[in-house]
Protein backbone atom coordinates (compact mmCIF):
# COMPACT_ATOMS: atom_id res chain seq x y z
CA UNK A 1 -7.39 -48.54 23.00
CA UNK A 2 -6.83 -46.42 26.26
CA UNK A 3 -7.66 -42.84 25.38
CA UNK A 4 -4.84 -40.90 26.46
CA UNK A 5 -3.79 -37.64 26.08
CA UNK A 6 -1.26 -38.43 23.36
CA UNK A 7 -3.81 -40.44 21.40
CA UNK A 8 -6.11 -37.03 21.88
CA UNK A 9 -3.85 -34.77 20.00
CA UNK A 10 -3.16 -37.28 17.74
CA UNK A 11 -6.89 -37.83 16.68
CA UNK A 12 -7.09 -34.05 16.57
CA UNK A 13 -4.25 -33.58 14.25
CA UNK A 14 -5.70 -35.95 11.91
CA UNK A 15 -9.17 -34.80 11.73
CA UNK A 16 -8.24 -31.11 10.60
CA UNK A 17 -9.23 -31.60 7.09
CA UNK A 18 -5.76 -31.91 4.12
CA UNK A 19 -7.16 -28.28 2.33
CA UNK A 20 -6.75 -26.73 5.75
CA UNK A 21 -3.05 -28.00 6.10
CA UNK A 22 -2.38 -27.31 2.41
CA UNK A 23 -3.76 -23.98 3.03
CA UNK A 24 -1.47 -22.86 5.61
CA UNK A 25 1.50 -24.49 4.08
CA UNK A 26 1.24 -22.60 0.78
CA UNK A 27 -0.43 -19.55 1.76
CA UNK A 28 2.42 -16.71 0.42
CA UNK A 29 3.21 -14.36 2.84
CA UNK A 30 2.26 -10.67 2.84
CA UNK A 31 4.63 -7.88 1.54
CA UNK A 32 6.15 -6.28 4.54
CA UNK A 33 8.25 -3.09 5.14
CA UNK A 34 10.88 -1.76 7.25
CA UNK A 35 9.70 0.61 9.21
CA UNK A 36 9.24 3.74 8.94
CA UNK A 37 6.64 2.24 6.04
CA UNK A 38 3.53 4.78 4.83
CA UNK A 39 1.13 3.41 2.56
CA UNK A 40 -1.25 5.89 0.41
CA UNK A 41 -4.08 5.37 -1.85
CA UNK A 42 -3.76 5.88 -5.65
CA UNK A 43 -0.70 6.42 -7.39
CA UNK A 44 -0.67 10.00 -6.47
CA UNK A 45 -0.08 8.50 -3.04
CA UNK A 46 3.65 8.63 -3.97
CA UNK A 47 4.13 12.02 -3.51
CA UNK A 48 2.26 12.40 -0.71
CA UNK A 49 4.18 9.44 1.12
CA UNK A 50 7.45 11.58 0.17
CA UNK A 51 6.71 14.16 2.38
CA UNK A 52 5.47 11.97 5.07
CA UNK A 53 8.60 9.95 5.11
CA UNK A 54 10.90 12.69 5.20
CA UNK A 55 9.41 13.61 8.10
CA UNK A 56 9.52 9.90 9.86
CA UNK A 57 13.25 9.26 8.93
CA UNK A 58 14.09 12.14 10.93
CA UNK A 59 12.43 10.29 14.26
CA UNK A 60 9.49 12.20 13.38
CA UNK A 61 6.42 10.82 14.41
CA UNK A 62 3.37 9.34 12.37
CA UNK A 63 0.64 11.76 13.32
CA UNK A 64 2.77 14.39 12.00
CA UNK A 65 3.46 12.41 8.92
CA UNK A 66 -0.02 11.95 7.86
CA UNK A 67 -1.04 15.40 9.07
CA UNK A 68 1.78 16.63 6.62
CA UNK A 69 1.40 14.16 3.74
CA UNK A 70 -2.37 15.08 3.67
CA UNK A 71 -1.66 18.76 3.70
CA UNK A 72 0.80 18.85 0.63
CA UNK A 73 -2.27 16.94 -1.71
CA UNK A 74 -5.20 19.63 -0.16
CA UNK A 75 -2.17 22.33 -1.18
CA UNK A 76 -2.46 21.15 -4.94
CA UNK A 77 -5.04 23.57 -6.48
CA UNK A 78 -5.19 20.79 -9.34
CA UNK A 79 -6.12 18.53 -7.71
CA UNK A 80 -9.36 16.96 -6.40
CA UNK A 81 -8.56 17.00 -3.08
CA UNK A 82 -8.78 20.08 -1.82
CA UNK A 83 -10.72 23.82 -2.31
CA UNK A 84 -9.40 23.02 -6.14
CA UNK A 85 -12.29 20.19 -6.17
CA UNK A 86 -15.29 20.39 -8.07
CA UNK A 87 -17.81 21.97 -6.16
CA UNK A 88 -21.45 20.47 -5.28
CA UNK A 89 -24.67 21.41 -7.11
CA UNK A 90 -25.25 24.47 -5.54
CA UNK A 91 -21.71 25.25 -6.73
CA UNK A 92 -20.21 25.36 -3.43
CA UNK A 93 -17.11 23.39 -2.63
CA UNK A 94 -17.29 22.14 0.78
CA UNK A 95 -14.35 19.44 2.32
CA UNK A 96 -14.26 16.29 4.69
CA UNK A 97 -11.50 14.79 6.56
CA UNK A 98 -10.12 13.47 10.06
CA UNK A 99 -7.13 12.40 11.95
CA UNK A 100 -6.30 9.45 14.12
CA UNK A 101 -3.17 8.72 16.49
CA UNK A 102 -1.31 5.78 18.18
CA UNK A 103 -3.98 6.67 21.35
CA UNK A 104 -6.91 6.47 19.49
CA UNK A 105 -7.11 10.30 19.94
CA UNK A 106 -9.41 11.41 16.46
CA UNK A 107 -10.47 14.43 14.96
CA UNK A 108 -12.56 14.94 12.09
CA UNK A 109 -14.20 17.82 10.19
CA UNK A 110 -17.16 17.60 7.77
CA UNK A 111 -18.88 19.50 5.27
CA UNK A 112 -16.27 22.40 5.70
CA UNK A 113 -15.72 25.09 3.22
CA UNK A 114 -13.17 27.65 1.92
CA UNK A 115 -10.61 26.47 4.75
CA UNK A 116 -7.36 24.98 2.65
CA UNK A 117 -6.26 22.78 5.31
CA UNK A 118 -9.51 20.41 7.13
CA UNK A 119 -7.11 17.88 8.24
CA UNK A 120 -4.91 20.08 10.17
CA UNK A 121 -8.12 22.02 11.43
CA UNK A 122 -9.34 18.27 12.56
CA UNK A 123 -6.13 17.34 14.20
CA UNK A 124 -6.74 20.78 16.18
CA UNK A 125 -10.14 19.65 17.34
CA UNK A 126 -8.88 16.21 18.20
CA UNK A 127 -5.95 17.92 20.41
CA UNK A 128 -8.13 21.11 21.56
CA UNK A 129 -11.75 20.21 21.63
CA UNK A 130 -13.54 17.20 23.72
CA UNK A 131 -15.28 16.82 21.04
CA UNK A 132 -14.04 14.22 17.99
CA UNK A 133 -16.46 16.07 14.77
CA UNK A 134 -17.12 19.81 13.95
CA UNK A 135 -19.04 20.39 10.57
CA UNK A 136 -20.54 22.80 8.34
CA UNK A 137 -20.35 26.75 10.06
CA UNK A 138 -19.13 24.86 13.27
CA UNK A 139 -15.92 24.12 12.08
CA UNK A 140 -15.38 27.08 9.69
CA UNK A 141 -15.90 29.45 12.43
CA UNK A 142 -13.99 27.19 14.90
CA UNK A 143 -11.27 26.96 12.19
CA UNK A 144 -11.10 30.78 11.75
CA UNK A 145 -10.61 31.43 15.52
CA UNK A 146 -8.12 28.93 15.65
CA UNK A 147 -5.74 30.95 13.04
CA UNK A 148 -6.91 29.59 10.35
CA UNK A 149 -6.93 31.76 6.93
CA UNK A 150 -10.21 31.82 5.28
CA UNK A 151 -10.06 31.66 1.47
CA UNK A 152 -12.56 33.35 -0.72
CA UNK A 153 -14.71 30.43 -1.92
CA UNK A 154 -13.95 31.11 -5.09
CA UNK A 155 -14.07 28.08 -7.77
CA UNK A 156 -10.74 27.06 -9.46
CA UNK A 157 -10.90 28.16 -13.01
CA UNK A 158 -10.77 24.01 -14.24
CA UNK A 159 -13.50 23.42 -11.58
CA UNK A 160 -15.47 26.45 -13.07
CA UNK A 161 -15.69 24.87 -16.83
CA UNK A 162 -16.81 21.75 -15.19
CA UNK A 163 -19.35 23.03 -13.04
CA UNK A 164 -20.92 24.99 -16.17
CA UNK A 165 -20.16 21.91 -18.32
CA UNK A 166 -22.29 19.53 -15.68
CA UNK A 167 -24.93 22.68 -15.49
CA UNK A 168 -26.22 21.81 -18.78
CA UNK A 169 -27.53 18.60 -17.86
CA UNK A 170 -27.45 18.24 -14.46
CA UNK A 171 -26.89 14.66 -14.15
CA UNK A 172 -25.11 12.82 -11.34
CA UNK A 173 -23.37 9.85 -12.28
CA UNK A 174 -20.70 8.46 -10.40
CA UNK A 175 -17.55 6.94 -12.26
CA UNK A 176 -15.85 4.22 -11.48
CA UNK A 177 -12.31 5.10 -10.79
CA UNK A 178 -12.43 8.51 -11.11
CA UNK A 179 -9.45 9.24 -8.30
CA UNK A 180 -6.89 7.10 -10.84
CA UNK A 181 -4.49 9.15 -12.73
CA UNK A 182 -5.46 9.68 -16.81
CA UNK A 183 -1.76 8.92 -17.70
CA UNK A 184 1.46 7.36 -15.98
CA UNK A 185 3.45 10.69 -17.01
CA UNK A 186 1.07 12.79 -15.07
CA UNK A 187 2.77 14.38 -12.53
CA UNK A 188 0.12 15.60 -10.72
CA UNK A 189 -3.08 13.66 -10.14
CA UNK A 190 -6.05 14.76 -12.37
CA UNK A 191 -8.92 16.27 -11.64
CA UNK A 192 -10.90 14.54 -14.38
CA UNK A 193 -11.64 12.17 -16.86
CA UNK A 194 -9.99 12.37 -20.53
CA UNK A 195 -13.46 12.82 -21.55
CA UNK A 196 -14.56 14.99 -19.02
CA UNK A 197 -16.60 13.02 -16.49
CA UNK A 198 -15.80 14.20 -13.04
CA UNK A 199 -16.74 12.20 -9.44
CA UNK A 200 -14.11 12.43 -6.50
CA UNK A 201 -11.26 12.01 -5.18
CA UNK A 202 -9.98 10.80 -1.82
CA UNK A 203 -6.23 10.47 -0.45
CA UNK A 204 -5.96 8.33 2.77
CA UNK A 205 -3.00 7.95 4.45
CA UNK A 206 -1.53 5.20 6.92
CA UNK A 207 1.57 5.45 8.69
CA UNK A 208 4.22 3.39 10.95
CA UNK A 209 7.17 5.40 12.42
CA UNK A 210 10.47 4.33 13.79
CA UNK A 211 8.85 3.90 17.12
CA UNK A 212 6.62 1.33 16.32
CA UNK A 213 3.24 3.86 15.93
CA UNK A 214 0.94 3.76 14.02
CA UNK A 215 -1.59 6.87 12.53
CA UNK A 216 -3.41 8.06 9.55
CA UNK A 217 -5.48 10.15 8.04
CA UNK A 218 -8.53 10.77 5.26
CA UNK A 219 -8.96 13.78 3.36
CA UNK A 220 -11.39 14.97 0.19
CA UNK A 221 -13.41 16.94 -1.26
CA UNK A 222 -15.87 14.66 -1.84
CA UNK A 223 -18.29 13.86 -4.85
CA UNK A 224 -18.43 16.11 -7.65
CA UNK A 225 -21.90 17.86 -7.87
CA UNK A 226 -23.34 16.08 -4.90
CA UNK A 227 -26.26 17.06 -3.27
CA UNK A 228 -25.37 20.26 -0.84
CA UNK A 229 -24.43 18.86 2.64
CA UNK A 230 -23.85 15.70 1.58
CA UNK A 231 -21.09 13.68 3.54
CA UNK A 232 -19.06 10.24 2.71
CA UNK A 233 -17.02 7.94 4.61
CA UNK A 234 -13.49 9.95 4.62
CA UNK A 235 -14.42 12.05 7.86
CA UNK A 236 -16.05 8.96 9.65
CA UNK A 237 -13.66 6.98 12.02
CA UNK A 238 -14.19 3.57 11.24
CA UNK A 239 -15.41 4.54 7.72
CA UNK A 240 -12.84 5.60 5.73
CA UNK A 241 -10.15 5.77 8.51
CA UNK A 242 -9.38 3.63 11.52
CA UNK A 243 -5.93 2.89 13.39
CA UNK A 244 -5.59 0.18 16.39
CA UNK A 245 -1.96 0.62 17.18
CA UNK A 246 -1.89 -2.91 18.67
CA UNK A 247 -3.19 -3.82 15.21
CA UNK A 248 -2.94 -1.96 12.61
CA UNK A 249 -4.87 0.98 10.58
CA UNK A 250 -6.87 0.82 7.41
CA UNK A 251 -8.10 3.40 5.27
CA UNK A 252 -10.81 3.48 1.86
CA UNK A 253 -11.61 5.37 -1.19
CA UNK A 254 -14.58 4.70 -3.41
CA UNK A 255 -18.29 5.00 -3.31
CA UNK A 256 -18.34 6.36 0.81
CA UNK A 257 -22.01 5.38 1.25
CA UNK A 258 -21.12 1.44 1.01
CA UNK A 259 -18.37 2.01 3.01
CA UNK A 260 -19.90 3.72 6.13
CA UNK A 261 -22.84 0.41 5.17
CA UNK A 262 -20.30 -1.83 6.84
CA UNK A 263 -18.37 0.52 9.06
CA UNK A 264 -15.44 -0.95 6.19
CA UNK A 265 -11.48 0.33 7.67
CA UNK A 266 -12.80 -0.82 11.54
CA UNK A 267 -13.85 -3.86 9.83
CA UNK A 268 -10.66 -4.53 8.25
CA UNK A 269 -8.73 -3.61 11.09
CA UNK A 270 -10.79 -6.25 13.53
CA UNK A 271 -9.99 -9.18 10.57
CA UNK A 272 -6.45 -8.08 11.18
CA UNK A 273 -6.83 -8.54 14.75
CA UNK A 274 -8.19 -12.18 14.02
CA UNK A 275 -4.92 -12.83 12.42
CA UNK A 276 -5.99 -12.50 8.82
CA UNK A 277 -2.89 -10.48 6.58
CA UNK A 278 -4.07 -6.86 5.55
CA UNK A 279 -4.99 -7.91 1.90
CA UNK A 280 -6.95 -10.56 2.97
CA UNK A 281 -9.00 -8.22 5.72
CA UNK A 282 -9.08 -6.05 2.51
CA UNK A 283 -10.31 -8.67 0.58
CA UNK A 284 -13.15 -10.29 3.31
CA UNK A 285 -14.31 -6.18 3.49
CA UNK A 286 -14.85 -6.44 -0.01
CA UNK A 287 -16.95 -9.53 -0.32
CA UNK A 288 -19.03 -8.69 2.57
CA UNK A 289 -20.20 -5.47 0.95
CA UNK A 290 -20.57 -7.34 -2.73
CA UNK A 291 -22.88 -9.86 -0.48
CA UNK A 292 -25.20 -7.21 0.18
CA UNK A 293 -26.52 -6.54 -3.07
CA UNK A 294 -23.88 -8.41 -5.83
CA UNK A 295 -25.91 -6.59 -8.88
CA UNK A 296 -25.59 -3.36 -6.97
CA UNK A 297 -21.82 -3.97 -6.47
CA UNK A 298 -21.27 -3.93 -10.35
CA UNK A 299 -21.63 -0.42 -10.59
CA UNK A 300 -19.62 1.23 -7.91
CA UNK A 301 -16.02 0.81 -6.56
CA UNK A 302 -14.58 0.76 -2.99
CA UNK A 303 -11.11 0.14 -2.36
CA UNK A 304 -9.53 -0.66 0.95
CA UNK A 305 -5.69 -0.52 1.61
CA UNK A 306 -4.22 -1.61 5.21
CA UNK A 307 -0.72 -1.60 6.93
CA UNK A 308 -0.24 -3.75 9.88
CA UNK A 309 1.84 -3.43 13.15
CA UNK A 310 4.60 -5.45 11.49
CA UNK A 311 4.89 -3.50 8.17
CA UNK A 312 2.82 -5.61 6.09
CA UNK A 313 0.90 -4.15 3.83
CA UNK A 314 -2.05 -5.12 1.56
CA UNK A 315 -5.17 -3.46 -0.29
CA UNK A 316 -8.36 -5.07 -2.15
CA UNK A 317 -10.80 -3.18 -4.09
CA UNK A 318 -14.29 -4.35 -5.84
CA UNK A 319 -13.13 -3.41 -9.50
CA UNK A 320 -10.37 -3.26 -10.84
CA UNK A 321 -7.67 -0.23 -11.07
CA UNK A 322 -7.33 0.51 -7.38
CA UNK A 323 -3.75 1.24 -6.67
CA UNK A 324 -1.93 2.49 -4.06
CA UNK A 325 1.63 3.32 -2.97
CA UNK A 326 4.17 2.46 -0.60
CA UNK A 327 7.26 3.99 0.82
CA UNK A 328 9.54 2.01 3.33
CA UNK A 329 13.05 2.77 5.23
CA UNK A 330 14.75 2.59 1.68
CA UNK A 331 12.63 5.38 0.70
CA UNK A 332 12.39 4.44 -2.39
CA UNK A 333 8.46 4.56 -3.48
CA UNK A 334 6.10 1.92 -5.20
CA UNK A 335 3.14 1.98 -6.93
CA UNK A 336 0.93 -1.99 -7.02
CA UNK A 337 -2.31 -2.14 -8.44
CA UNK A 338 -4.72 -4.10 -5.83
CA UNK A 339 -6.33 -7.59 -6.55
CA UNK A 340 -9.88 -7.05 -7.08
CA UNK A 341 -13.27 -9.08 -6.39
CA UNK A 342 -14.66 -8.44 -10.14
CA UNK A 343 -11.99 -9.05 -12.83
CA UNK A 344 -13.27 -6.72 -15.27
């Protein structure tokens, strides 16, 4: 038989292998929203996507959304995220966060304390500074000079009884799920366990405005009673943030050592890029990291949560009871509890 260049495509055709077609012909497709769409980790997400939203329907853009969104959870003295926080073992509570636009243009801040606001002060480095991260007295003093209200440093009184509580023993150990709400009639995300237990929180933000761009933002105040100085993945771009407005942005919460191990929201953002949906980048994040040490894996949670150029939306985590939320052009807000590698 002559080999042509009909018979050539032909033979090709035939040898992909039956899964592969099967795959692709039953593969579901991934949620997608009208824009403007911002996605939020945890269910406390929703409230936080509220005031981002508001500000995209009005042609607002998505750096401001995030910036704003991030600001209204670090506001929320009750809350984790923020100088409310539990403090670190020298009793000091110190914050991390950053910033990144449609241009790529980031700001971060690390290791800050008694400044309310670190992802506005890192959005002012990103737009002021050629520099991308301040930390410690670097970016207090830079935040001061920059208007910046210095608060007093002093501990919340809910973050004072568990400071003194975790004073007794002194023990660090990390919970899994710790940023999920203790009750669905909460209105405001806790600080803490039912029975106690305290680890972190984080609130990471991704947004798509009317005009097709994409940004996002990390913010936290880290791990309860780490060691002083200690930083996680929330400040770090390509850690626990990272936008490619030809692609997509992905941001994390979790365990931020295992994230910054695999550089985790770029990661997910280049699987987007090769054309996998944002749950499944989520989801080949996730395994990669379990592949490092599987045991390991068992103990901690990371959770990654993507939005794509087109609205579609998707998150993974390693254990179960990751959520996150959603708010499209209906504004009307959603909560969906991510698939996870472990299943309990």
């Amino acid at each position: 038989m002559a080999f042509t260049r009909r018979n050539f495509v032909r033979a090709g055709f035939f040898s992909i292998p039956a899964i592969s077609i099967l795959k692709s012909c039953t593969e579901k497709s991934p949620p997608r929203a009208a824009k403007p769409v911002v996605v939020s980790t945890w269910d406390s997400g929703l409230a936080v996507n509220k005031v981002a939203w508001e500000i995209m329907t009005k042609g607002g853009k998505a750096i401001d959304a995030v910036e704003k969104g991030a600001n209204s959870i670090e506001d929320t003295i009750n809350c984790c995220v923020g100088l409310g926080g539990n403090p670190d073992r020298d009793g000091i509570v110190t914050l991390d966060a950053c910033i990144m636009d449609e241009k790529a243009n980031v700001g971060s801040v690390a290791f800050l304390s008694r400044i309310k606001n670190p992802t506005s002060v890192a959005r002012k480095i990103m737009e002021t500074t050629p520099h991308v991260m301040l930390v410690g007295d670097g970016a207090y003093k830079f935040a001061v000079e920059n208007g910046f209200v210095a608060e007093s440093g002093e501990l919340s009184e809910s973050a004072r009884k568990e400071y003194d509580k975790w004073l007794e023993k002194s023990e660090y150990k990390p919970v899994i799920n710790i940023e999920a709400r203790q009750s669905g009639k909460d209105t405001n995300p806790p600080s803490r366990l039912s029975d106690g237990s305290f680890n972190h929180d984080t609130m990471g933000i991704v947004a798509l405005d009317s005009h097709g761009d994409l940004s996002g933002s990390c913010t936290t105040s880290g791990m309860g009673f780490k060691m002083h100085g200690r930083v996680g993945d929330s400040p770090i771009i390509g850690g626990g943030l990272y936008v490619d407005n030809e692609v997509g942005g992905a941001t994390s919460s979790g365990q931020g050592e295992e994230v910054i191990r695999i550089c985790g929201t770029h990661l997910v953002v280049e699987l987007m890029r090769q054309g996998n949906s944002p749950e499944n980048a989520c989801r080949l994040a996730v395994e990669r990291l379990v592949k490092i040490n599987p045991e390991k894996a068992k103990t901690f949670q990371v959770g990654f949560l993507a939005l794509s150029k087109m609205g579609e939306y998707g998150a993974y985590s390693i254990q179960p009871g990751f959520s996150y939320s959603v708010t499209d052009a209906s504004g009307s807000g959603k909560v969906f509890q991510a698939a996870s590698h472990f299943k309990s």
